[in-house]
Structure formats: structure tokens, C-alpha cells
C-alpha atoms as a PDB file:
ATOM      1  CA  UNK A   1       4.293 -16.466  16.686  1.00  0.00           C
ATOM      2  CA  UNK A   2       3.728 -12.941  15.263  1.00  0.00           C
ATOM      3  CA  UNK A   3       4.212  -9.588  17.723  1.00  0.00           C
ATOM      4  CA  UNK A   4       2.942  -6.341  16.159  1.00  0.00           C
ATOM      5  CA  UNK A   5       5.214  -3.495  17.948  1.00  0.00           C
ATOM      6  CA  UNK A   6       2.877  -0.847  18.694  1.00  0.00           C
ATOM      7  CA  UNK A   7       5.059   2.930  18.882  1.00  0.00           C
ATOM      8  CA  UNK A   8       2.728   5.238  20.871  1.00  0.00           C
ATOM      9  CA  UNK A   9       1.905   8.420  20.161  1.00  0.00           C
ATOM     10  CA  UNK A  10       3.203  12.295  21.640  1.00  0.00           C
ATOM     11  CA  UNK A  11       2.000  15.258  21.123  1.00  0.00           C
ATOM     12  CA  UNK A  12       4.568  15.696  18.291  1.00  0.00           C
ATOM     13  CA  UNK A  13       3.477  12.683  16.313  1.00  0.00           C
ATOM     14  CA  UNK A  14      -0.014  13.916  16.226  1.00  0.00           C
ATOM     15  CA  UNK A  15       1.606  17.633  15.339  1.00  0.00           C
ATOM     16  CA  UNK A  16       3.214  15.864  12.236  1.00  0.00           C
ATOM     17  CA  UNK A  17       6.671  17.198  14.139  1.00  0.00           C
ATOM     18  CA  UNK A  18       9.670  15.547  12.842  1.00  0.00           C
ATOM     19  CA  UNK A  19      13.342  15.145  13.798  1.00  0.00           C
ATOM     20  CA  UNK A  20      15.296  17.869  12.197  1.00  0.00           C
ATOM     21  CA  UNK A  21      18.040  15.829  11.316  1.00  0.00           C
ATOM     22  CA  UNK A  22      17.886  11.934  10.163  1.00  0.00           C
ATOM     23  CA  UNK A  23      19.407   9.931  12.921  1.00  0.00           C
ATOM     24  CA  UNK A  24      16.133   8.820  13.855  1.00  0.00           C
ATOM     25  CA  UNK A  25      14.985   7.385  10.980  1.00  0.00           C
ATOM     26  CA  UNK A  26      18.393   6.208   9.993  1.00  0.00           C
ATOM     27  CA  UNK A  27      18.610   4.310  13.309  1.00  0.00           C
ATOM     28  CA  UNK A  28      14.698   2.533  12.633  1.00  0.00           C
ATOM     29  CA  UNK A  29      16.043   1.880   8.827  1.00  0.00           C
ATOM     30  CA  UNK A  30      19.115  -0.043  10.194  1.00  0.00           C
ATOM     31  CA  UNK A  31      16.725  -1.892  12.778  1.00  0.00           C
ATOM     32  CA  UNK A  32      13.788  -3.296  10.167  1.00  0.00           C
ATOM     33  CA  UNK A  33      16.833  -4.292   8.205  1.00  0.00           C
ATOM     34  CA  UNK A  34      18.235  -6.373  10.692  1.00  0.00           C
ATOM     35  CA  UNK A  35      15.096  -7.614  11.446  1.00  0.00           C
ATOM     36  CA  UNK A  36      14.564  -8.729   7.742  1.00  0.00           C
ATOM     37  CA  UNK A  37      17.916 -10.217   7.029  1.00  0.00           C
ATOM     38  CA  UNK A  38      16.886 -12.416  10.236  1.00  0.00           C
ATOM     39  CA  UNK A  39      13.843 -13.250   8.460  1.00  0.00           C
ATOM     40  CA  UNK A  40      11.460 -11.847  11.279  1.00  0.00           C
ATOM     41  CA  UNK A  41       9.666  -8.384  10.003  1.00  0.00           C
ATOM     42  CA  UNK A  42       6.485  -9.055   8.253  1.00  0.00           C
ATOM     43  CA  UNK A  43       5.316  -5.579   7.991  1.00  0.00           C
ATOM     44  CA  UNK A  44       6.471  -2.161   9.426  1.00  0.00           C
ATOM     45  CA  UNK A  45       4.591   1.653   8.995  1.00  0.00           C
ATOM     46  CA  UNK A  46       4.123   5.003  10.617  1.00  0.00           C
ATOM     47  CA  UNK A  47       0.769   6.358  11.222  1.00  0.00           C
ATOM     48  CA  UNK A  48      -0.669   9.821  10.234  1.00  0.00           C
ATOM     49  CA  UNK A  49      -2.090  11.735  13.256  1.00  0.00           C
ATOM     50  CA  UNK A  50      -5.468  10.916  14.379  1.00  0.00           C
ATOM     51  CA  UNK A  51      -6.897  14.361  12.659  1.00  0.00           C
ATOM     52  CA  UNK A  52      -6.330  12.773   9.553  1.00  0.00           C
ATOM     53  CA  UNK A  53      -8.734   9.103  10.789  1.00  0.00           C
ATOM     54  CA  UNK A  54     -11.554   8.512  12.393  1.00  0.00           C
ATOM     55  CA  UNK A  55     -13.468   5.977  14.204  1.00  0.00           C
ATOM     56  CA  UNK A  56     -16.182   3.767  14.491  1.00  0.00           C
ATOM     57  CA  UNK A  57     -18.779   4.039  17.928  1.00  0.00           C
ATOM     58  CA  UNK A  58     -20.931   0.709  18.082  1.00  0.00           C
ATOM     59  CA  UNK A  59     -23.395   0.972  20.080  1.00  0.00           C
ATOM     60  CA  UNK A  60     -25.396  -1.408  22.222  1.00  0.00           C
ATOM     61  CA  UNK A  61     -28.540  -0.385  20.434  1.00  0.00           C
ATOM     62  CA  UNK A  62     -26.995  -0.638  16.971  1.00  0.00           C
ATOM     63  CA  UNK A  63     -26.427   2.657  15.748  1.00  0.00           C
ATOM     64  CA  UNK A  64     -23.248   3.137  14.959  1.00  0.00           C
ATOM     65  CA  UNK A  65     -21.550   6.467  14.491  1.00  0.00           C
ATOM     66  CA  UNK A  66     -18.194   8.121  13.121  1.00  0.00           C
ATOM     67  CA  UNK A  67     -16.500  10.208  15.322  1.00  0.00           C
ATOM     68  CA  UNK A  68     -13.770  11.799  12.821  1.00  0.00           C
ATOM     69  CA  UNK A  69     -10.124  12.912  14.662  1.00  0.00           C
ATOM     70  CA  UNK A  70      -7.997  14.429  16.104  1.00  0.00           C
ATOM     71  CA  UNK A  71      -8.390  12.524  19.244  1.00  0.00           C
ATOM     72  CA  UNK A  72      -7.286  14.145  22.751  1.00  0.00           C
ATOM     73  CA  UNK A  73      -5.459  11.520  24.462  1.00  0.00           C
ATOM     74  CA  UNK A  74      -2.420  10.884  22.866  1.00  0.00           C
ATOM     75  CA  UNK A  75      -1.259   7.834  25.560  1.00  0.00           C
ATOM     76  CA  UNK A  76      -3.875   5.562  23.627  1.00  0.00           C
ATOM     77  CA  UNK A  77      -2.905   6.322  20.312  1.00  0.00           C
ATOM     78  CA  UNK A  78      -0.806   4.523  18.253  1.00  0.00           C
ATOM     79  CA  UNK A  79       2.171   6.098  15.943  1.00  0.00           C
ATOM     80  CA  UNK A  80       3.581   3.421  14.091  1.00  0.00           C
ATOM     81  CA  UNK A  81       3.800  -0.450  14.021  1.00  0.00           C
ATOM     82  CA  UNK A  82       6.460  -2.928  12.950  1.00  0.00           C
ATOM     83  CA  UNK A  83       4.854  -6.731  12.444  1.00  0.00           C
ATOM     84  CA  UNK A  84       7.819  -9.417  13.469  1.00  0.00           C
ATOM     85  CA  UNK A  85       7.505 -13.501  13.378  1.00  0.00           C
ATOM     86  CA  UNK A  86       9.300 -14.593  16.401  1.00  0.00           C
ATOM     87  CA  UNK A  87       9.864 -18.159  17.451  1.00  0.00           C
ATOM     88  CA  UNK A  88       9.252 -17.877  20.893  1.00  0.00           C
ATOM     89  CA  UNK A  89       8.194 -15.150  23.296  1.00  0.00           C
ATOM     90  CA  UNK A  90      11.613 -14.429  24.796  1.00  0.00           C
ATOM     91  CA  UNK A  91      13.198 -14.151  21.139  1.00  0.00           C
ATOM     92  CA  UNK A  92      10.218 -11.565  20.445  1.00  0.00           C
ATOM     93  CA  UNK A  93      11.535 -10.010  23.695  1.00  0.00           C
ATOM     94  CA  UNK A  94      15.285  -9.809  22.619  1.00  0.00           C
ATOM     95  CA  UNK A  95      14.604  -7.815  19.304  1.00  0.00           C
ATOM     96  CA  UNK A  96      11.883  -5.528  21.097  1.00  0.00           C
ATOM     97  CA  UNK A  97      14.679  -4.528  23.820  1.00  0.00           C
ATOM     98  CA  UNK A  98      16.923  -3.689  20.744  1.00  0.00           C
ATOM     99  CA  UNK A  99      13.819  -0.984  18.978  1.00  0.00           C
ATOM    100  CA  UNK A 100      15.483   2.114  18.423  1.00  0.00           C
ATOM    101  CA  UNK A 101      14.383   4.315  21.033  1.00  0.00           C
ATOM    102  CA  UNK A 102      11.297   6.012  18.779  1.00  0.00           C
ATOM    103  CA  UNK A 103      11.691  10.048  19.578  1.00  0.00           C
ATOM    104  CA  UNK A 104      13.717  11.944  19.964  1.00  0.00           C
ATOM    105  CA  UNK A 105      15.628  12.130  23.236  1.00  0.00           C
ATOM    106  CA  UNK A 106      14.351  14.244  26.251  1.00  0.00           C
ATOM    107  CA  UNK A 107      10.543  13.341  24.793  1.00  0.00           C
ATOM    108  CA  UNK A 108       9.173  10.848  26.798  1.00  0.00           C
ATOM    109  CA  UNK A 109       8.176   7.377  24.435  1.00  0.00           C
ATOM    110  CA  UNK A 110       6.898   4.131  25.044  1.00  0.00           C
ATOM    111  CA  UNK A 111       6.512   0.889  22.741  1.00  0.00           C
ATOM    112  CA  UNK A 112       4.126  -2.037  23.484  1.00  0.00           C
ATOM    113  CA  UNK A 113       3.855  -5.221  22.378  1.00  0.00           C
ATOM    114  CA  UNK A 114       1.262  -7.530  21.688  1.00  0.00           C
ATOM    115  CA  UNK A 115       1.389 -11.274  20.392  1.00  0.00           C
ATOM    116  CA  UNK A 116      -1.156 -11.504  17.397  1.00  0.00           C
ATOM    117  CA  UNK A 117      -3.704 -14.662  17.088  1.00  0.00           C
ATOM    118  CA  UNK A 118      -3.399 -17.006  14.771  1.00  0.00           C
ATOM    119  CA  UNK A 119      -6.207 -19.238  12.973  1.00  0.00           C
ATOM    120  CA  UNK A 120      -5.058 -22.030  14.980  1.00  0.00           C
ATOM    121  CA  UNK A 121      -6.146 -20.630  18.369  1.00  0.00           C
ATOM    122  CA  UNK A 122     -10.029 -20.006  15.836  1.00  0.00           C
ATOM    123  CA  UNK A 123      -9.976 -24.131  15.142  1.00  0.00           C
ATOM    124  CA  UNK A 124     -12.957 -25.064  16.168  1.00  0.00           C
ATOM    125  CA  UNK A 125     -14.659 -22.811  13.962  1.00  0.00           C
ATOM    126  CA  UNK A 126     -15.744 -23.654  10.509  1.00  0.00           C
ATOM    127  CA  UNK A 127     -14.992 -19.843   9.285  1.00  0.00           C
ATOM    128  CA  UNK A 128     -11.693 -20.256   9.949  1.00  0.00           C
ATOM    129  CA  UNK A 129     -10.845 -21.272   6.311  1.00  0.00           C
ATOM    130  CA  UNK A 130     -12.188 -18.478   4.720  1.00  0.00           C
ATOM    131  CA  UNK A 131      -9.416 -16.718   6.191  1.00  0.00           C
ATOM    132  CA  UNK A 132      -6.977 -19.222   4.997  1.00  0.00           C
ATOM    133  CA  UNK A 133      -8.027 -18.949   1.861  1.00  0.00           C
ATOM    134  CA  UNK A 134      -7.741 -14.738   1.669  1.00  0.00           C
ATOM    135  CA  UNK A 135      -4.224 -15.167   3.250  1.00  0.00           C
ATOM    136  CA  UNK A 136      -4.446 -13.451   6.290  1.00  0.00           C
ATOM    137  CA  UNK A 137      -4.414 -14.177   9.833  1.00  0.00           C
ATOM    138  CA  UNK A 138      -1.559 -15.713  10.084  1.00  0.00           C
ATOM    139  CA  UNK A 139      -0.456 -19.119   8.934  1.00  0.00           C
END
């Protein structure tokens, strides 16, 4: 089972305001190492702000549309990601109680966490193997 960890965004992160000192990212270093000496991170990355991305409108009619950033609402933006393989739900659980605590203190901060598909739960679909074949979607 993979998790992706999802760090959400403040007002900070989408400032491009860092820590002035390293704890922070000393404390997230010593975490995805833990999690790769148990074998578990797959993939791990902050996010620029939204100013620097954009997104993609579909429409019900079919035109689509880019809408480039900085979007306003920084509770539905995402910061930063780590990707973990987990054997079970509750061990997914264990290591997400253990994230280092993503800003700084006296900012509030939230993680969420969301349990990926897998090309297993796409069987009955003939596509499926395409995806097997490029790697991706899980295993």
C-alpha cells in the first residue's frame, strides 16, 4: 500500500519564507532517513508556491483554459509531499504520527494523508498494462 503525505500550505510557503535557522529541515532530513533505512519512502519533495504553477479548467463544454498562480486559498494547496510503502494502514498511521511537525512552531500546519491506487484496484481494464509496462502506478 502506498500513502503520499500531503504538507499543506501557509501563507509563508507560498511567500517562499523559510526557517531562519535549520532545525526544520534537519528534523525532516532525519525523518525521510528513517523512513528509507525502513525501506518505506518512495519519493519525498517540496513544492514552489502556486505563483510559480498553474492550472488546468476543463470544462463541461470542452474548452479548457489555464488559469496561471498564485492561488488565494492557501488551505487547499499543497507544500510538499513524501511518497511511503506501508504494509498496512495502521503502520502508514504510525510513521505519519512521527512527521516532523512541518513549520515552524506558533504557525498553524496540517498534513494529510491519502492511500494511492494501485493497478490492481484498475483489473478489469485492458489499459491497465500499459501502465505496467511505463512503470508507474504502483506495482
Amino acid at each position: 500500500m502506498r500513502y503520499m503525505i500531503m504538507v499543506k500550505a501557509t501563507k509563508d510557503s507560498e511567500a517562499s519564507i523559510f526557517p531562519e535557522d535549520d532545525s526544520l529541515m534537519a528534523a525532516m532530513a532525519a525523518y525521510h532517513e528513517e523512513l528509507a533505512k525502513a525501506g518505506m519512502l518512495l519519493d519525498g519533495s517540496g513544492l514552489k508556491p502556486s505563483s510559480k504553477g498553474w492550472r488546468i479548467k476543463y470544462s463541461a463544454d470542452g474548452k479548457n483554459r489555464v488559469v496561471d498562480g498564485p492561488f488565494a486559498e492557501t488551505k487547499e494547496l499543497v507544500a510538499g509531499y513524501t511518497v511511503i510503502k506501508a504494509k498496512s494502514r495502521e503502520e502508514a498511521l504510525e510513521w505519519t504520527r512521527r512527521f516532523p511537525r512541518p513549520f515552524e512552531p506558533g504557525q498553524e500546519c496540517e498534513i494529510e494523508i491519502r492511500e494511492l491506487y494501485e493497478l490492481e484496484d484498475f483489473e478489469q481494464f485492458e489499459s491497465v498494462e500499459r501502465f505496467r509496462e511505463m512503470g508507474i502506478g504502483g506495482e
